[in-house]
Protein backbone atom coordinates (compact mmCIF):
# COMPACT_ATOMS: atom_id res chain seq x y z
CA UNK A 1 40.37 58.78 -17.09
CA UNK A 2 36.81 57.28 -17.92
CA UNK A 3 37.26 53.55 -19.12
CA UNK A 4 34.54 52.01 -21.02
CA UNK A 5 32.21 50.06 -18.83
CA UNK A 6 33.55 46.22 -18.85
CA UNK A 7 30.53 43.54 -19.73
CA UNK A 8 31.23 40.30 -20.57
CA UNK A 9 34.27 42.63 -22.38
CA UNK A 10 38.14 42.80 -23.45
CA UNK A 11 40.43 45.45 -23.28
CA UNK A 12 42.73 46.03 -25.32
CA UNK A 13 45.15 42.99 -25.75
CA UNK A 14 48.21 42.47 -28.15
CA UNK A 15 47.98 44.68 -31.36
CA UNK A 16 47.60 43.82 -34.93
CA UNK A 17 51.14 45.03 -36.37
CA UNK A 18 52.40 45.50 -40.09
CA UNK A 19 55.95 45.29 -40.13
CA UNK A 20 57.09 44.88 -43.56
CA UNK A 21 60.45 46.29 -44.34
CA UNK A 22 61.37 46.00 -48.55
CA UNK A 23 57.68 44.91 -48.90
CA UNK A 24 58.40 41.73 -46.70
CA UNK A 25 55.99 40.51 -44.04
CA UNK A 26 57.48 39.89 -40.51
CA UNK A 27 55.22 37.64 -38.19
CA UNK A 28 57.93 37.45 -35.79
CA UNK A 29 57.22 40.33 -34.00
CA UNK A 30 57.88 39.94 -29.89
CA UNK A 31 57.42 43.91 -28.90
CA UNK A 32 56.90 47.38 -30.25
CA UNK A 33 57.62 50.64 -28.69
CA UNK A 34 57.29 54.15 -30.01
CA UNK A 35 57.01 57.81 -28.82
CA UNK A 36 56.70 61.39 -29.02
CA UNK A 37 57.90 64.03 -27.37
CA UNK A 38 58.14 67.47 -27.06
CA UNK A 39 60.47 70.05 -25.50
CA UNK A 40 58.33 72.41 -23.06
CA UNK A 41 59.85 74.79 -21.23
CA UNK A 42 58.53 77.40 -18.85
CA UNK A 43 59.54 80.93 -20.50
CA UNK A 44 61.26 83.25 -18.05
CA UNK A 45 60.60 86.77 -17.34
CA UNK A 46 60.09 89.57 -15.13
CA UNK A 47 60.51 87.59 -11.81
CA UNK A 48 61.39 84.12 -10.88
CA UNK A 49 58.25 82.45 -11.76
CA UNK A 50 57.41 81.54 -15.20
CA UNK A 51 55.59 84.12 -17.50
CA UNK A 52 54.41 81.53 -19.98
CA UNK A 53 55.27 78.26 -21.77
CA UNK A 54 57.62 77.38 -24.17
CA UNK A 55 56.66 74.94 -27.56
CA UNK A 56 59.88 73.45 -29.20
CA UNK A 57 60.83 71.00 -31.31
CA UNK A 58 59.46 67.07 -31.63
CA UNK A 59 61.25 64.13 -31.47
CA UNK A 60 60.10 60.78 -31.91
CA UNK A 61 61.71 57.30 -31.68
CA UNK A 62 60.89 53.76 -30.91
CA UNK A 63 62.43 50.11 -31.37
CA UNK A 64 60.66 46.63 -32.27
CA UNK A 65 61.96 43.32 -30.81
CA UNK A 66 61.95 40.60 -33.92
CA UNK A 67 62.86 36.43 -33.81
CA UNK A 68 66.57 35.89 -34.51
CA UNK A 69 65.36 34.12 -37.33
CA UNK A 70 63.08 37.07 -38.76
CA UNK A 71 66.49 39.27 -37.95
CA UNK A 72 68.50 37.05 -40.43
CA UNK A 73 66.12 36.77 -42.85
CA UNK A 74 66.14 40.74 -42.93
CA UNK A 75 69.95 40.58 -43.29
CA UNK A 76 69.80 37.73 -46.63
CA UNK A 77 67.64 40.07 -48.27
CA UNK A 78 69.05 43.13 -47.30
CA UNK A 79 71.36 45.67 -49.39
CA UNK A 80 74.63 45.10 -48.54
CA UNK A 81 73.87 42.42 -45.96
CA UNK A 82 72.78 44.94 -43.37
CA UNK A 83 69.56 46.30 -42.04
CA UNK A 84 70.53 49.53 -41.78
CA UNK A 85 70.58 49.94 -45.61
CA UNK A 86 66.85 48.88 -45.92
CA UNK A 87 64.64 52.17 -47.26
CA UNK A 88 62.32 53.89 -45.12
CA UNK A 89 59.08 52.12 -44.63
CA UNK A 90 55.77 52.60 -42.56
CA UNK A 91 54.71 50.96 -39.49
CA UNK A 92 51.18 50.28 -38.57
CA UNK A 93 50.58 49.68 -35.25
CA UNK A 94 46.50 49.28 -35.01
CA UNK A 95 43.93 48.24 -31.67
CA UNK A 96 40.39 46.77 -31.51
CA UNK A 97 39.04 45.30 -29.00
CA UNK A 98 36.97 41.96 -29.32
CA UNK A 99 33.65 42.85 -30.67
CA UNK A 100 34.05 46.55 -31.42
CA UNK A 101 34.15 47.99 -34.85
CA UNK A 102 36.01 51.17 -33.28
CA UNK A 103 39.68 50.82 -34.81
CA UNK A 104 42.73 53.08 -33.66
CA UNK A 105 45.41 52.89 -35.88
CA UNK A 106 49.39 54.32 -35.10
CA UNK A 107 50.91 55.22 -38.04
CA UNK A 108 55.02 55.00 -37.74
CA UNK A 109 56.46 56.88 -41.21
CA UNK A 110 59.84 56.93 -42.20
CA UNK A 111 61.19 53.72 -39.94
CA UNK A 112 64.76 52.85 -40.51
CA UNK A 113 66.57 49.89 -38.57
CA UNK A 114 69.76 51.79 -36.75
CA UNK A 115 71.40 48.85 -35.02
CA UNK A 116 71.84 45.41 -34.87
CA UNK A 117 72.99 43.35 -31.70
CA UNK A 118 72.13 40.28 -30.52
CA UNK A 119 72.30 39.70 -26.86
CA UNK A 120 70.99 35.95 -25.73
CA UNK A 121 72.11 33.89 -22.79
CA UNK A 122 72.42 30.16 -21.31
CA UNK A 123 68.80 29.19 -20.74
CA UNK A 124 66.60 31.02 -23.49
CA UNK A 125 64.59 29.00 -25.71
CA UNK A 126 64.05 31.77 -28.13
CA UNK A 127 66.04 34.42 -28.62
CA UNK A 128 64.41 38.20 -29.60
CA UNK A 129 66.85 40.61 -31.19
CA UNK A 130 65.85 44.68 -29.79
CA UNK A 131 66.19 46.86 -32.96
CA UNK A 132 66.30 50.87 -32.09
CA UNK A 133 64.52 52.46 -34.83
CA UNK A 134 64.85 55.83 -36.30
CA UNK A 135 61.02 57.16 -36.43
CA UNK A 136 60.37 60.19 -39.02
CA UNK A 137 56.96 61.04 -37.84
CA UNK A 138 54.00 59.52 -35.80
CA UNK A 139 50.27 59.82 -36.76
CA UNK A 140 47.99 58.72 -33.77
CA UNK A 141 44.29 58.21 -34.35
């Protein structure tokens, strides 16, 4: 892989996220994670090597770590009191490095909160809540 030649230059650091379930801004955001994948499978013939490949379906997922108190606010505002009753909403995920005008943006569509759990212990002096999400699609620029 060819990186870009580093002058007086940044990498990539943390991203510029829009998390904003119901319309609502979350600042709170301590992580992000999301995927695709795709089954591939070698496609058996004649023989016992492979003849060919296999496309099948796509799946994509991810999950966002929030503040406890960005969690809770979510859960005052949300139907029913729970998160998982919040409409679909999109996620953008986007990257620039200091002092480039190149922009890549992730787009996350059709995000839905599936859980929520708390799990905090003697010692933290914040504590992030890990939210699995249900991902409908992924556009990567």
């Amino acid at each position: 892989m060819n990186f870009p030649p580093m002058i007086n230059g940044r990498l990539y650091g943390w991203s510029d996220i829009s998390f904003a379930p119901m319309g609502i801004p979350i600042a709170g955001i301590l992580a992000i994670n999301y995927k695709d994948s795709q089954v591939i499978d070698a496609v058996m013939a004649g023989g016992n090597r492979a003849n060919g490949v296999g496309f099948g379906n796509v799946s994509t997922n991810g999950s966002v770590t929030l503040l406890k108190e960005e969690v809770d606010a979510l859960v005052n505002s949300a139907p029913g009191g729970r998160i998982q009753n919040i409409p679909a909403f999109p996620v953008i995920v986007s990257f620039m490095p200091e002092g480039s005008t190149n922009i890549s943006i992730n787009t996350l569509k059709w995000v839905i909160m599936k859980e929520n759990a708390v799990d905090t212990k003697q010692g933290d002096t914040s504590i992030g809540v890990t939210i699995e999400l249900f991902v409908g699609d992924i556009k990567w620029k």
